[in-house]
N, C-alpha and C. Protein backbone atom coordinates (compact mmCIF):
# COMPACT_ATOMS: atom_id res chain seq x y z
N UNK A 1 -37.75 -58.16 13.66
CA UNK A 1 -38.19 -56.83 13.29
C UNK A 1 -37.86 -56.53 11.82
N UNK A 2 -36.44 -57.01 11.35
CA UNK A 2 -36.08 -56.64 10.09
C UNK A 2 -37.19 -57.56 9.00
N UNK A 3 -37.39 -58.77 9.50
CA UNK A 3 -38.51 -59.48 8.61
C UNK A 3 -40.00 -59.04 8.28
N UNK A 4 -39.97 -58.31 9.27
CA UNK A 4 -41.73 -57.54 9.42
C UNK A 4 -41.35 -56.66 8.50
N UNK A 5 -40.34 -55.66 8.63
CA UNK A 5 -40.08 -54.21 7.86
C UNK A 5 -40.11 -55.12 6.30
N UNK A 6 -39.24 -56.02 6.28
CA UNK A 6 -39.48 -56.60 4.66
C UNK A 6 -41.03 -56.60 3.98
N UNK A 7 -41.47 -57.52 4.98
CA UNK A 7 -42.54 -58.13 4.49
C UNK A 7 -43.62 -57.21 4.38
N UNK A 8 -43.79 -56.10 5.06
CA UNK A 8 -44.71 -55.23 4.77
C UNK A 8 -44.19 -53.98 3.76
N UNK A 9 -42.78 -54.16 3.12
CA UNK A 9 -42.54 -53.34 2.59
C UNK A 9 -42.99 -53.62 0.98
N UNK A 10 -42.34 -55.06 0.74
CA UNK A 10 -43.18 -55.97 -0.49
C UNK A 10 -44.37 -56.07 -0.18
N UNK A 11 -45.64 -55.67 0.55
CA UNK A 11 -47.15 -55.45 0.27
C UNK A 11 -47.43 -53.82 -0.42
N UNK A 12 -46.94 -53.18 0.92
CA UNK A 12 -46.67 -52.20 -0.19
C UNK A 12 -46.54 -51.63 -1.66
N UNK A 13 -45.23 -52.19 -1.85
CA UNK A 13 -45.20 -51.92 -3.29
C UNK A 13 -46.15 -52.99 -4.19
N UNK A 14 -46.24 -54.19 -3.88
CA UNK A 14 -47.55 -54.64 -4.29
C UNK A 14 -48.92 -54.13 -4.24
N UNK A 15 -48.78 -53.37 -3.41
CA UNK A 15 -50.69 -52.82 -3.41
C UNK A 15 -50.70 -51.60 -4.21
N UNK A 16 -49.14 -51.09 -4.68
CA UNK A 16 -48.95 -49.76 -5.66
C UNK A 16 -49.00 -49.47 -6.50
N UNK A 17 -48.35 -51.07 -7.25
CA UNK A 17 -48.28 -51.79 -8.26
C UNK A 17 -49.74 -52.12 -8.96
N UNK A 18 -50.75 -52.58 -7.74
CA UNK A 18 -52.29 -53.13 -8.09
C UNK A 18 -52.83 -52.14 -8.67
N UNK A 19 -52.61 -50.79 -8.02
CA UNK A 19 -53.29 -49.30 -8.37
C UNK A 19 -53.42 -49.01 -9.34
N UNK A 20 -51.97 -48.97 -10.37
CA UNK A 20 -51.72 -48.54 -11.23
C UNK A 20 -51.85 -49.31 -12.27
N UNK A 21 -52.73 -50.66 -11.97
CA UNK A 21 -53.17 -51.64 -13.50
C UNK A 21 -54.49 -51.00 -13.77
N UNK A 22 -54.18 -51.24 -14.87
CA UNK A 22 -55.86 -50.80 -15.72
C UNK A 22 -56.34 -51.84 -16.18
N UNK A 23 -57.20 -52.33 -16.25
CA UNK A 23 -57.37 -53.60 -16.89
C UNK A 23 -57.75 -52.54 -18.51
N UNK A 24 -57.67 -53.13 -19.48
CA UNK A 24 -58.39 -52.94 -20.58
C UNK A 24 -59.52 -54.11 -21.41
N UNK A 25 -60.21 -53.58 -22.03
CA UNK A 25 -62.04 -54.02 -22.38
C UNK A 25 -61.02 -55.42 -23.55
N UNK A 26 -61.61 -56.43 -23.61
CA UNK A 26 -61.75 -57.40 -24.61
C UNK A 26 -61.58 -57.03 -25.92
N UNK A 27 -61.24 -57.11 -26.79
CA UNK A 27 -61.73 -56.61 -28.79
C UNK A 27 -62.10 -58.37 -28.79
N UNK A 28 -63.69 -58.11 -29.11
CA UNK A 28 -63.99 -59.02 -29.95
C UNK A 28 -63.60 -59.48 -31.16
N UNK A 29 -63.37 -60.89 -31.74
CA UNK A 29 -63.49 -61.64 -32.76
C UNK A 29 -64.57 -61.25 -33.60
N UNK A 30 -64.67 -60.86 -34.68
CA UNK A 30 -66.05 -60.53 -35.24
C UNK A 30 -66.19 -61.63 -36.48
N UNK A 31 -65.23 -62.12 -36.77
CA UNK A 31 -65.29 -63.09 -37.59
C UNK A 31 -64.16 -64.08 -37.78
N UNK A 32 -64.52 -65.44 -37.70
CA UNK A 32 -63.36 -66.39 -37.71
C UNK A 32 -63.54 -67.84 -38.64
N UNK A 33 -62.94 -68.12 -39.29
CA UNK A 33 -63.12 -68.98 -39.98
C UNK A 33 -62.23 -70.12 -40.11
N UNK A 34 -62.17 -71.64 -40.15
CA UNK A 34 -60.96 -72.42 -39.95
C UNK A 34 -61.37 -73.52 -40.88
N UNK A 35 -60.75 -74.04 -41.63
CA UNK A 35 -60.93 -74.79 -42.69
C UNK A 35 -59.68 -76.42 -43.05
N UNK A 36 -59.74 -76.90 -41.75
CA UNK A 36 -58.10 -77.80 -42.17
C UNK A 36 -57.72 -78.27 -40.84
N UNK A 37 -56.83 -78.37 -41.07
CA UNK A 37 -56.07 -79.44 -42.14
C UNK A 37 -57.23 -80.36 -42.41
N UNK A 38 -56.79 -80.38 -43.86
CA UNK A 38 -57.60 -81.43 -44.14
C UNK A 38 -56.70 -82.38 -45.16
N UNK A 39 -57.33 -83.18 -45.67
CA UNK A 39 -56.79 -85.07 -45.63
C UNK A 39 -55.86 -84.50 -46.36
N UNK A 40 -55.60 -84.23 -47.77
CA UNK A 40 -54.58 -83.62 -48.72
C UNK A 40 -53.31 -82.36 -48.41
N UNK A 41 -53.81 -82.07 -47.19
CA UNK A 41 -52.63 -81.40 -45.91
C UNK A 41 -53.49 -79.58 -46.42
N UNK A 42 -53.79 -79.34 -46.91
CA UNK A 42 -54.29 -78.57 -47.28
C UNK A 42 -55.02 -77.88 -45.88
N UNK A 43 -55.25 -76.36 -45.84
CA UNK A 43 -56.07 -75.69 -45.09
C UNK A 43 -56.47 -74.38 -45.27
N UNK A 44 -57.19 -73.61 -44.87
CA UNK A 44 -57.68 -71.89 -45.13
C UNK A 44 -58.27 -71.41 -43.47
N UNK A 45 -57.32 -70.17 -42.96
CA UNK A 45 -58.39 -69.70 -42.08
C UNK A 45 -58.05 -68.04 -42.41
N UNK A 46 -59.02 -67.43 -41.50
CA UNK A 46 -59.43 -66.03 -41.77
C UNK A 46 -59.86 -65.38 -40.43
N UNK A 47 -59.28 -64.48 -40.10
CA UNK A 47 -60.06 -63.66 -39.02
C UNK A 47 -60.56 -62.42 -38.97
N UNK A 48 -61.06 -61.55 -38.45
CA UNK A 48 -61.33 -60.11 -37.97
C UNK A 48 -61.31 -59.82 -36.96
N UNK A 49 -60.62 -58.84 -36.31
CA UNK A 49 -61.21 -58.66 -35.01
C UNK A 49 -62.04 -57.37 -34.90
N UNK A 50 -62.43 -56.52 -33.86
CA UNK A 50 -63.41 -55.27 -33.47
C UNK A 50 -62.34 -54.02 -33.81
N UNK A 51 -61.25 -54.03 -33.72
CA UNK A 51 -60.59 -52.79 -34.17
C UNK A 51 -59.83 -52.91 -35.46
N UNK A 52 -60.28 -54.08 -36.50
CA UNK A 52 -59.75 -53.92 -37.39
C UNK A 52 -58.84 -54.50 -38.33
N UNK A 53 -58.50 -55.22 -37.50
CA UNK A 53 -56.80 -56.51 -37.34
C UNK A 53 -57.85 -57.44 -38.38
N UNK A 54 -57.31 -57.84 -39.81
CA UNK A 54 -57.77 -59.03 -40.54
C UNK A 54 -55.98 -59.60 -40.61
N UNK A 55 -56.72 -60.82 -41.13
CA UNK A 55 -55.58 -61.62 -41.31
C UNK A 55 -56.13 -63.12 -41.94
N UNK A 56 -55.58 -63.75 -42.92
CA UNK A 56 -56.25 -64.52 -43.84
C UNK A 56 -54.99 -65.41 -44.47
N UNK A 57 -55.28 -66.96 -44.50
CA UNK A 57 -53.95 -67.64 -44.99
C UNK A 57 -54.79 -69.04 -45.56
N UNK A 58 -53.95 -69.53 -46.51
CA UNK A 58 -54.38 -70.75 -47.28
C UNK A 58 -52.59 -71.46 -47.83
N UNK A 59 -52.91 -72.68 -47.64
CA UNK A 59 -52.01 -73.36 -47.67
C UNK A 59 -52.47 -74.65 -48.66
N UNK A 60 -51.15 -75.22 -49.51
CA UNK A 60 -51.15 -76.23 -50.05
C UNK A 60 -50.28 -77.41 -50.25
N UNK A 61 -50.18 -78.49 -50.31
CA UNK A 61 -49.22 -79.26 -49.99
C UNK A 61 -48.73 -79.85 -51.44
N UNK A 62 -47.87 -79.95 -52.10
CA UNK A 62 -47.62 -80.09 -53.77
C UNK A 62 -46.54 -81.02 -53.16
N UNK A 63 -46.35 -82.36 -54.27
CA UNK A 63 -45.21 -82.96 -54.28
C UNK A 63 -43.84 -82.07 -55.18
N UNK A 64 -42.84 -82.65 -54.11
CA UNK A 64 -41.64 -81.85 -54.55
C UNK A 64 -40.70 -83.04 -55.53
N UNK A 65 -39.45 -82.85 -56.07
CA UNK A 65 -39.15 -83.81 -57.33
C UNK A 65 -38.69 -84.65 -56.55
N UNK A 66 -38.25 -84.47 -55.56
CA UNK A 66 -37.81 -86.00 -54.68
C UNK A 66 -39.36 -86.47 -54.26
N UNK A 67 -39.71 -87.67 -54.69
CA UNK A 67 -40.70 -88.33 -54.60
C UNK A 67 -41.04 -88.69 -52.99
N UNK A 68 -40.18 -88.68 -52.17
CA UNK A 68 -40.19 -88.58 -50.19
C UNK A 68 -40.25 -87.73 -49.96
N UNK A 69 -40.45 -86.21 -50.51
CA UNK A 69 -40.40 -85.07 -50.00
C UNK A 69 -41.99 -84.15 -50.78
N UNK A 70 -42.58 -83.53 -49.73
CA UNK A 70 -43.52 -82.75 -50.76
C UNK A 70 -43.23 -81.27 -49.88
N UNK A 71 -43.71 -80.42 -50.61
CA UNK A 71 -43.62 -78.69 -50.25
C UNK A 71 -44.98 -77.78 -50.15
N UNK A 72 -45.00 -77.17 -49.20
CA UNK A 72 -46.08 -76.33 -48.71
C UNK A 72 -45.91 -75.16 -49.57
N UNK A 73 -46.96 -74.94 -50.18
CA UNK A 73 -47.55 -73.77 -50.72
C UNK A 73 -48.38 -72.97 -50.01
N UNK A 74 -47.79 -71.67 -49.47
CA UNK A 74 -48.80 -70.89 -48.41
C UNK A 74 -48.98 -69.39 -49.12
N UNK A 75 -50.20 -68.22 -49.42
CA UNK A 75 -50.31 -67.42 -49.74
C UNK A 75 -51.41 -67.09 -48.55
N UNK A 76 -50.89 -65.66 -48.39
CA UNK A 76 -52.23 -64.89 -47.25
C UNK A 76 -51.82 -63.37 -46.98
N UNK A 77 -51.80 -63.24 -46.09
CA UNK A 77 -52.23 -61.41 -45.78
C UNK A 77 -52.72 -61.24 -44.55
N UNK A 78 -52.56 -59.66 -44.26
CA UNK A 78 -52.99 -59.41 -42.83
C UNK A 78 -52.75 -57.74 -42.55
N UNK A 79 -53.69 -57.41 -42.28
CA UNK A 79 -54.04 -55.70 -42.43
C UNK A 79 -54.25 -55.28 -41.22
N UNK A 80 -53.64 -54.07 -40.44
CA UNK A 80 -53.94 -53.36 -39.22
C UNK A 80 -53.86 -51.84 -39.41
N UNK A 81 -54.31 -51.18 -38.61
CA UNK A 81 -54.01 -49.39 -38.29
C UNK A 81 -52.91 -49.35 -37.18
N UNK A 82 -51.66 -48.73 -37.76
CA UNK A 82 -50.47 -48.35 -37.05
C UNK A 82 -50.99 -47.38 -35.79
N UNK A 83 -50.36 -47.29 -34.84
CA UNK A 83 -50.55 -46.57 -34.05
C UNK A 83 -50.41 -44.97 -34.40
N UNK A 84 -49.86 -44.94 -35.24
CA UNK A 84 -49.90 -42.92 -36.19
C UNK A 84 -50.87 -43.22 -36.98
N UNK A 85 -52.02 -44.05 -37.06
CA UNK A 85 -53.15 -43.82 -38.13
C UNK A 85 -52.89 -44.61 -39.37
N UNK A 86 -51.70 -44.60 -40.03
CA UNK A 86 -51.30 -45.39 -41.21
C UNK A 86 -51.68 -46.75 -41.14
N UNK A 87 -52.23 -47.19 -42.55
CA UNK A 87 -52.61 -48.71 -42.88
C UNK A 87 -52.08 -49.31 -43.14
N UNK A 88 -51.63 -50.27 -42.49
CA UNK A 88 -50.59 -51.70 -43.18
C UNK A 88 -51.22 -52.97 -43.41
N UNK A 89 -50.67 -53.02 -44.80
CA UNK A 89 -51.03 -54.21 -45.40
C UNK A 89 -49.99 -54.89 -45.97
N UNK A 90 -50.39 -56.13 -45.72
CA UNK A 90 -48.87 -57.17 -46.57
C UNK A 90 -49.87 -58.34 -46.61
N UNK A 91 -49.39 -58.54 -48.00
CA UNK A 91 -49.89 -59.95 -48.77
C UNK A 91 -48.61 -60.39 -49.12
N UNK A 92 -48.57 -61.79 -49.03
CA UNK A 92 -47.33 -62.79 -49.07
C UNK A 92 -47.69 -63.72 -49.49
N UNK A 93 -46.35 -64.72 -50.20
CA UNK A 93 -46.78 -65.93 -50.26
C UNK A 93 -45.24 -66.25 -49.70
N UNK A 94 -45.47 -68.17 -49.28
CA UNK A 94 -44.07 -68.47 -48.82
C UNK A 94 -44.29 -70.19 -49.64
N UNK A 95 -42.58 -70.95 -49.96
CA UNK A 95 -42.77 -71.50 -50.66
C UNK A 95 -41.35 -72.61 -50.65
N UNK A 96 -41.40 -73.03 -51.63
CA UNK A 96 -39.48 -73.44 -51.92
C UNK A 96 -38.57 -72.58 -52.09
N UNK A 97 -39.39 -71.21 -52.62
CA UNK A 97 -38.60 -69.61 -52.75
C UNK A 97 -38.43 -69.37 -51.55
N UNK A 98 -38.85 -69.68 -50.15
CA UNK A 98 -39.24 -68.80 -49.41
C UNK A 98 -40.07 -67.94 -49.00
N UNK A 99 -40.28 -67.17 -48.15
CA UNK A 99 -41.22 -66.64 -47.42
C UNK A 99 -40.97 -64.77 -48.20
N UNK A 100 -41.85 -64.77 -49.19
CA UNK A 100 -42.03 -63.63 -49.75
C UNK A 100 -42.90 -62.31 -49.68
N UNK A 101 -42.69 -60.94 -48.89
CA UNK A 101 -43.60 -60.47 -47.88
C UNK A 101 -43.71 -59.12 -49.49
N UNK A 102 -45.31 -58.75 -49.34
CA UNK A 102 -45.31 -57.22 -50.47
C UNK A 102 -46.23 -56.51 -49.33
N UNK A 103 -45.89 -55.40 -49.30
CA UNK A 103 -46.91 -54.14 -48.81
C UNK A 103 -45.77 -52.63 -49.47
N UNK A 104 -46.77 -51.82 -49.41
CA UNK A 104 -46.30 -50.50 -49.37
C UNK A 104 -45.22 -49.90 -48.18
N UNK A 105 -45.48 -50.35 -47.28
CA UNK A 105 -44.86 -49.84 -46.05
C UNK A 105 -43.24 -50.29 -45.52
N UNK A 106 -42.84 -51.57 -46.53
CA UNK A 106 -41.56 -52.72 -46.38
C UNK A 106 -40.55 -51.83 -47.42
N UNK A 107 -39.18 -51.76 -46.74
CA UNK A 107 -38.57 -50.99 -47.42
C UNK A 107 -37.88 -51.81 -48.42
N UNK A 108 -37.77 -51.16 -49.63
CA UNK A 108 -37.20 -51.68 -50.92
C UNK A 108 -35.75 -51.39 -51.07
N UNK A 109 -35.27 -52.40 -51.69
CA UNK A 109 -33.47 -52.34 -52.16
C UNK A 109 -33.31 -50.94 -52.96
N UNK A 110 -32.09 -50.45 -52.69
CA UNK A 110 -31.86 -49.30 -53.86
C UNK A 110 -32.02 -49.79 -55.42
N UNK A 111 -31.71 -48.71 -56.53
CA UNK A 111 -31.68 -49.67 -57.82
C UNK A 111 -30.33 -49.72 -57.69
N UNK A 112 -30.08 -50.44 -59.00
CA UNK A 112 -28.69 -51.49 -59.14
C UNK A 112 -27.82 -50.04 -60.09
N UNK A 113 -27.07 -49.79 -59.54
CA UNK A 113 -25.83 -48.92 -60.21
C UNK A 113 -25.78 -49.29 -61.49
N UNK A 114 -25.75 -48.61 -62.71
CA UNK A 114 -25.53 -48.89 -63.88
C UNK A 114 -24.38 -49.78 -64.18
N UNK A 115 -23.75 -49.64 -63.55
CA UNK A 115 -22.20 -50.46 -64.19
C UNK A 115 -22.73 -52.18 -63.65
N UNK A 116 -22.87 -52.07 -62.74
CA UNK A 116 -23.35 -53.64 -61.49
C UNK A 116 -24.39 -53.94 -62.87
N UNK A 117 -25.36 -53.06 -63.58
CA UNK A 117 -26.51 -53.66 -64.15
C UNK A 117 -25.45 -54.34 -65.47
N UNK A 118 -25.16 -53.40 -66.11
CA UNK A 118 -24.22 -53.88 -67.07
C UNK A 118 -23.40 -55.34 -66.69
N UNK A 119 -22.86 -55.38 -65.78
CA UNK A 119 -22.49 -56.29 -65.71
C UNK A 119 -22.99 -57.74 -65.58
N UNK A 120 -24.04 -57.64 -64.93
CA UNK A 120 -24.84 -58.62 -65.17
C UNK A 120 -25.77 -59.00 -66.22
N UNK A 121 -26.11 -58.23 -66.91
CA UNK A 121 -26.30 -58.31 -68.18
C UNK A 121 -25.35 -59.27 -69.10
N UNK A 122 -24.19 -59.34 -68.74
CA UNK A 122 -23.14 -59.41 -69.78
C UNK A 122 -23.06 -61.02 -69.05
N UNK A 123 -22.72 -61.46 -67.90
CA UNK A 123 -23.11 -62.36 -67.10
C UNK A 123 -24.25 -63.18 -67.70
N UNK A 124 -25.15 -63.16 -67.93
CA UNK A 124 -26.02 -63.89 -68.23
C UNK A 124 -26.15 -64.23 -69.65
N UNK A 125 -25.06 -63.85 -70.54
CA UNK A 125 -25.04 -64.10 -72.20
C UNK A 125 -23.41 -64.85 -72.01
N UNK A 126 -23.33 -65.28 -71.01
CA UNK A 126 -22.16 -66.19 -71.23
C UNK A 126 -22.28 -67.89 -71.02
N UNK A 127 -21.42 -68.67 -71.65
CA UNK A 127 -22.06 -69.83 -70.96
C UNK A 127 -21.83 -70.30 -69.89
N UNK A 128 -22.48 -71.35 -69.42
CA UNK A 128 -22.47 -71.81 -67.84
C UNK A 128 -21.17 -73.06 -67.89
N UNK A 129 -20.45 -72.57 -66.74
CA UNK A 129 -19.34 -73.42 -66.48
C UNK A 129 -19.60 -74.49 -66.02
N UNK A 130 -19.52 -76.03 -66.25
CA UNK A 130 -20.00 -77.06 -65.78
C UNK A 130 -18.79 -77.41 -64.44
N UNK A 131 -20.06 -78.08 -63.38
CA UNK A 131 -19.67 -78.10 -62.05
C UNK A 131 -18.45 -79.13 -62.08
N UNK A 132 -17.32 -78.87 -61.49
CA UNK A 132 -16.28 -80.00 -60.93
C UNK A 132 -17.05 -81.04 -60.32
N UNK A 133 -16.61 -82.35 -61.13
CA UNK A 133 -16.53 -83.20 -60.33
C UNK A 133 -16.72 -84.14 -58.98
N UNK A 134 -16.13 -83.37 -58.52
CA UNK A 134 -15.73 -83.65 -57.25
C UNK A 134 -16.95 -82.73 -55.97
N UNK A 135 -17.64 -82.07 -56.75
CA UNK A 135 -18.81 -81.27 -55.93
C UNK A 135 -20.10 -81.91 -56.12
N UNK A 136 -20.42 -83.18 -57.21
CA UNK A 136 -21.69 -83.83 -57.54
C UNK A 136 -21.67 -84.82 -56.52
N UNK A 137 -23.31 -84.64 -56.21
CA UNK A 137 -23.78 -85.09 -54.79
C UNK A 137 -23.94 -87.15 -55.42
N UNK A 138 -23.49 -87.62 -55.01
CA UNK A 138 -23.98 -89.30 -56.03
C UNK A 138 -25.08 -89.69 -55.18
């Protein structure tokens, strides 16, 4: 008896559960583009979708100074409508620097306290202390 009461109690909440899905409609692709990899490692793709969503990237493969090692060069972007209406956009590139993001919407460092600026100022007109020894990679 206690197995019946289970088992029809998990249909239940399964058939309650079913009720309350909505399915929602597809957003078409309206435009897609793919370009790569190709032989030189190199590639470009691009999309759109129906509500708006772009997004766009290109990549390059450059030898790095160790002659066994080469480095990806990637620059792209990608634009949507926030759910409050606002537009976001960020164009980036990423690199040996790293992965470097710009939009309006990414919050920025404070400025540098006058004294901190001064000081680095003063920092950079001094000369460079040559590395110990004992820290060079052979």
């Amino acid at each position: 008896m206690k197995l019946t009461i289970a088992v029809v109690s998990c249909m239940l909440v399964g058939l309650v559960s079913c009720q309350q899905f909505q399915p929602t409609t597809p957003i078409p692709i309206v435009r897609y583009e793919n370009d790569g990899v190709n032989f030189d490692g190199s590639y470009k793709w691009a999309y759109e979708t129906g509500n708006g969503i772009q997004a766009q990237e290109s990549g390059s493969v450059q030898p790095a100074q160790n002659p066994n090692e080469s480095v990806l060069n990637v620059e792209g972007g990608y634009s949507y409508t926030a759910p409050d209406g606002t537009p976001i956009s960020v164009k980036y590139v990423a690199g040996p620097q790293g992965f470097v993001p710009v939009g309006d919407h990414l919050p920025t460092p404070p400025p540098l306290p006058p004294a901190i600026a001064k000081l680095l100022q003063f920092l950079a007109t001094q000369p460079s202390t040559p590395e110990p020894a004992y820290n060079k990679i052979k």
